[in-house]
Every structure is written in C-alpha cells, then in structure tokens.
C-alpha atoms as a PDB file:
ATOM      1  CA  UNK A   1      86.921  78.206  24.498  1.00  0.00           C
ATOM      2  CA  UNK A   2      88.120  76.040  21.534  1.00  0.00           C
ATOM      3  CA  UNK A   3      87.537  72.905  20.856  1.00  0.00           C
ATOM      4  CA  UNK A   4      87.604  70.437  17.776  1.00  0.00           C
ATOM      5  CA  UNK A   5      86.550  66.653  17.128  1.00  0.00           C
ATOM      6  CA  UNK A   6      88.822  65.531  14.433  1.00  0.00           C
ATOM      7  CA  UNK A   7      87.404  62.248  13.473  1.00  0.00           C
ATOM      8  CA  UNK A   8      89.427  59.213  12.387  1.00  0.00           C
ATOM      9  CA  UNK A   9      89.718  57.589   9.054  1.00  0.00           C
ATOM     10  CA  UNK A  10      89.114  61.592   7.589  1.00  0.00           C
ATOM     11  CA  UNK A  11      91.525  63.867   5.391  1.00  0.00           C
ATOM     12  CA  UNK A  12      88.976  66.292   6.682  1.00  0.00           C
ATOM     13  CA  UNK A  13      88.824  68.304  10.137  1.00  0.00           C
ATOM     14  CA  UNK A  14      86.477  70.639  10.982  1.00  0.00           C
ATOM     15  CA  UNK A  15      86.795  73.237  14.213  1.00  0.00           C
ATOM     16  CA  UNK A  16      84.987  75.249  15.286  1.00  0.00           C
ATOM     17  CA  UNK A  17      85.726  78.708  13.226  1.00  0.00           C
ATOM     18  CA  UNK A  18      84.195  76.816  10.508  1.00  0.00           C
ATOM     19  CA  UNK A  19      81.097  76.741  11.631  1.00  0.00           C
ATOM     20  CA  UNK A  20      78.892  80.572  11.797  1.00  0.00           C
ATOM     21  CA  UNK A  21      76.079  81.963  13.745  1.00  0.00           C
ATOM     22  CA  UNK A  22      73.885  84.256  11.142  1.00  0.00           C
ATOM     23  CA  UNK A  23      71.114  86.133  10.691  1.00  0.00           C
ATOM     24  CA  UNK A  24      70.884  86.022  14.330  1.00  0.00           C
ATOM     25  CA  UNK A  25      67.820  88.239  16.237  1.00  0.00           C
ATOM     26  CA  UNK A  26      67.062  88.486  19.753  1.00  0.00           C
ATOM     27  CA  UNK A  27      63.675  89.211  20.672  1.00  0.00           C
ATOM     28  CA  UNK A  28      61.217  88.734  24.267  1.00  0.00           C
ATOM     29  CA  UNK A  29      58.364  86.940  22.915  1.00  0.00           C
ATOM     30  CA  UNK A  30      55.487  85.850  25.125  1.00  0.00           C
ATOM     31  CA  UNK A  31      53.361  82.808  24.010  1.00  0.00           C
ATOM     32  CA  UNK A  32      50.904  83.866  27.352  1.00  0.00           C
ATOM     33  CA  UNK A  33      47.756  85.979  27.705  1.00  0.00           C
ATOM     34  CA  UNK A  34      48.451  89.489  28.928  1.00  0.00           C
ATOM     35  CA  UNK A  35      52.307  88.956  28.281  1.00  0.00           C
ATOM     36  CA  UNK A  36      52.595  87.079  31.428  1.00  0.00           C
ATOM     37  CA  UNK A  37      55.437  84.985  30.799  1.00  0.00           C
ATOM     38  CA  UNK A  38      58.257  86.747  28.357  1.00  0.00           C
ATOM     39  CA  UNK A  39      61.234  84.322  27.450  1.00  0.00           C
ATOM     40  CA  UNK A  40      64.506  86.041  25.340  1.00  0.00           C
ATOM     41  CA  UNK A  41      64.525  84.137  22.291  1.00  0.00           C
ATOM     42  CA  UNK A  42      66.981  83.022  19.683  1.00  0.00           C
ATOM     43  CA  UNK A  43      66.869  82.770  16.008  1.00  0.00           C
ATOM     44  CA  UNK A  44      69.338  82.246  13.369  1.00  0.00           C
ATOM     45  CA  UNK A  45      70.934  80.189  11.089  1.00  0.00           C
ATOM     46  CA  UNK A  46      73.926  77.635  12.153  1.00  0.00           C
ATOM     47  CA  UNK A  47      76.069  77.473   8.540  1.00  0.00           C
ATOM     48  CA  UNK A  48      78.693  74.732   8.244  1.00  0.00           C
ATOM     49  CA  UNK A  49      81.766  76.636   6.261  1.00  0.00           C
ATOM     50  CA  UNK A  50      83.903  73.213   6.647  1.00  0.00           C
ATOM     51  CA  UNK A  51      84.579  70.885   3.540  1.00  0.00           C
ATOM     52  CA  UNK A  52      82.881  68.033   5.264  1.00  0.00           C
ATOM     53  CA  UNK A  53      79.481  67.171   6.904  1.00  0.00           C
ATOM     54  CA  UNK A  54      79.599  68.012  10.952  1.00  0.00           C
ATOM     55  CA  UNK A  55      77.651  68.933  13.781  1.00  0.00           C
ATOM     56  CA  UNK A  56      78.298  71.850  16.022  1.00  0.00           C
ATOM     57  CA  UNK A  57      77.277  72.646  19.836  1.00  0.00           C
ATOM     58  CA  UNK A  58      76.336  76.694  19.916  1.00  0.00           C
ATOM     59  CA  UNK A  59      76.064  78.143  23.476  1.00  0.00           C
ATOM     60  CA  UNK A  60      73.921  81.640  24.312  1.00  0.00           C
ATOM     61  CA  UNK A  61      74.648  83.030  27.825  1.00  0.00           C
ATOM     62  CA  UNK A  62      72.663  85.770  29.051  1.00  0.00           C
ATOM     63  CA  UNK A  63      74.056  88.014  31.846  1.00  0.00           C
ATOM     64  CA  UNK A  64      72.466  90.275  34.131  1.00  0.00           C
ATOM     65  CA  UNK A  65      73.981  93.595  34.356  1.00  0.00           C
ATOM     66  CA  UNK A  66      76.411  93.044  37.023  1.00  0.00           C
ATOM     67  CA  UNK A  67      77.772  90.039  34.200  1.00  0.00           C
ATOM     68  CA  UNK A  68      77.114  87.492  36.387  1.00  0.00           C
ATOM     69  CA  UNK A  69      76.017  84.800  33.886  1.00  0.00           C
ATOM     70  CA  UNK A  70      71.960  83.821  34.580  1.00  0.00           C
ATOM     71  CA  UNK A  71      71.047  81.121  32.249  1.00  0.00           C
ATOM     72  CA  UNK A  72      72.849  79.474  30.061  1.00  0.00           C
ATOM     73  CA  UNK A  73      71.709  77.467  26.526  1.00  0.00           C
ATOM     74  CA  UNK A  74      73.392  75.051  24.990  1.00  0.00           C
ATOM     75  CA  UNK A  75      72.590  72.040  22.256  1.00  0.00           C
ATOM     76  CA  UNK A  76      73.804  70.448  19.574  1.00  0.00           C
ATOM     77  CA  UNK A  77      71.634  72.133  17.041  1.00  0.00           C
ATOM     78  CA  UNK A  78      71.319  69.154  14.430  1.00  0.00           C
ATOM     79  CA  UNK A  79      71.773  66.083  16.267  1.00  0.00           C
ATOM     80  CA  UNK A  80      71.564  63.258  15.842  1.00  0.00           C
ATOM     81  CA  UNK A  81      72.244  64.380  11.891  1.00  0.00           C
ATOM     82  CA  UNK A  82      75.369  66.613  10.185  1.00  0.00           C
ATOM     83  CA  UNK A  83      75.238  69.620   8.653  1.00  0.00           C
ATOM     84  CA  UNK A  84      76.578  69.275   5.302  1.00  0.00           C
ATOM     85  CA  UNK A  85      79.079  71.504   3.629  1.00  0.00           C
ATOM     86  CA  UNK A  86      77.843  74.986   2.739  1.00  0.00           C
ATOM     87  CA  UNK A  87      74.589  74.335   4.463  1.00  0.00           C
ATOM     88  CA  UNK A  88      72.467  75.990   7.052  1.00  0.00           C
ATOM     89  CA  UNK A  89      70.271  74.947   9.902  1.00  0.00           C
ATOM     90  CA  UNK A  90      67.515  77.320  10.916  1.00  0.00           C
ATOM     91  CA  UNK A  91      67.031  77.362  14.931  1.00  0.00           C
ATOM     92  CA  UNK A  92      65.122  79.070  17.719  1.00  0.00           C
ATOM     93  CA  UNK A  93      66.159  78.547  21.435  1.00  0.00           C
ATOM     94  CA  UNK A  94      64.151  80.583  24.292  1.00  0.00           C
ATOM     95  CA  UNK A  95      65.518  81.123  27.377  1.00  0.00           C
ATOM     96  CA  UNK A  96      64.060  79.308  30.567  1.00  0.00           C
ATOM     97  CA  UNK A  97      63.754  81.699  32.855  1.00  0.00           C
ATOM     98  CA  UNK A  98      61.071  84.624  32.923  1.00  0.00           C
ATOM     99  CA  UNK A  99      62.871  88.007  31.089  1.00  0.00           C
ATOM    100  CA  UNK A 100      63.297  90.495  33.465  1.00  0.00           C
ATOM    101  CA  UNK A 101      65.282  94.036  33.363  1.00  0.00           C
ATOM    102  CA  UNK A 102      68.113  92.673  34.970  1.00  0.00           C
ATOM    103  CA  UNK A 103      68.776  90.183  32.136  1.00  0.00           C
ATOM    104  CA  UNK A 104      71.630  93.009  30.234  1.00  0.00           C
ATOM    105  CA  UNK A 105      73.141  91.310  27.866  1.00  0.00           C
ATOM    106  CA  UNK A 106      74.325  87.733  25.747  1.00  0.00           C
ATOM    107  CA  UNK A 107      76.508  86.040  24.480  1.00  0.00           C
ATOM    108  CA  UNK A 108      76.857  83.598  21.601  1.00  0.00           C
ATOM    109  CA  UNK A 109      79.133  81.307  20.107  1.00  0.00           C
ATOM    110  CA  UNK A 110      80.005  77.619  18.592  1.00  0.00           C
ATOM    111  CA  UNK A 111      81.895  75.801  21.531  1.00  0.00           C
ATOM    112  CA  UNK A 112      82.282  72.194  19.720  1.00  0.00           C
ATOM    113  CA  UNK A 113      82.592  69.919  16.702  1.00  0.00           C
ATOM    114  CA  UNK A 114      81.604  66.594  15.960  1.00  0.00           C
ATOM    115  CA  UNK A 115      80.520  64.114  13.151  1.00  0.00           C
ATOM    116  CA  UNK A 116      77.703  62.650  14.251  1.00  0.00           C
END
C-alpha cells in the first residue's frame, strides 16, 4: 500500500519511504502470574528521514500459519504531535489477543503520512 499526505502551503512532501521502522524486536511478554496471558509485543523506533516535521501511521499484522491475517495493529505513533526531521519516536504495541502457536508470523510497515 502507498500512500502520502502532501500538505498545502509546503515546498515539502513527505511519503511514506521516508519514514523507517528500526531497531525493531518481537518478543511474547506476559505481565500475568504463571505466564497466563502472553501478548506478541512490539518495540522499535519510528525515524522521520523527510526534510520536514510529519506523522506516520505504522501497521503490524500477525498471521497464523495458514497466512490468514489474525490481528491487526495500527496507530498513528505520535499523534496528535510530528516527528521532526531526523528524529525518532520510541514505541511498544502488544498484540490483543492471547499468543498462541498458531500465531506464525508478522508483518510491519508505515502505511500513511500526515502533518499533524
């Protein structure tokens, strides 16, 4: 999927490929007793590469192994602020659901743009 916002009144336009997902791990973390209630959880940085300060909307799907898609998160990491130029956002999402075995694999990616 691409999309852009390109904002009026701007010589700048970010999209969407200037905007990164880094240092990115992937753990199941349980905040229960006896691990009762494991959750796949997110963490990384979102880095604005764009000349400009922008928001961006990241997406993680997680699949089971069949790759029907299971859950699916998605926020606009900083709003209601920008990201500005060069900078990063630290951010943890956990998944909704309980983990199980049948929850194979994920995806990630920036979907959307936007100046807040």
């Amino acid at each position: 999927m691409t999309a852009a916002w390109l904002w009026s009144g701007s010589a700048y336009a970010c999209d969407i490929a200037d905007f990164a997902i880094e240092n990115l791990k992937v753990e199941v973390a349980s905040k229960c007793d006896n691990n009762k209630c494991p959750r796949v959880v997110f963490a990384g940085n979102l880095v604005n590469k764009c000349s400009t300060a922008a928001a961006a909307k990241i997406r993680f799907v997680v699949f089971d192994k069949d790759g029907t898609p299971i859950e699916i998160l998605e926020d606009w990491t900083t709003a209601p602020d920008n990201l500005p130029p060069g900078g990063a956002y630290p951010f943890v999402r956990k998944t909704s659901n309980l983990w199980t075995p049948a929850m194979a694999k994920f995806t990630h990616e920036v979907v959307a743009v936007r100046k807040w």
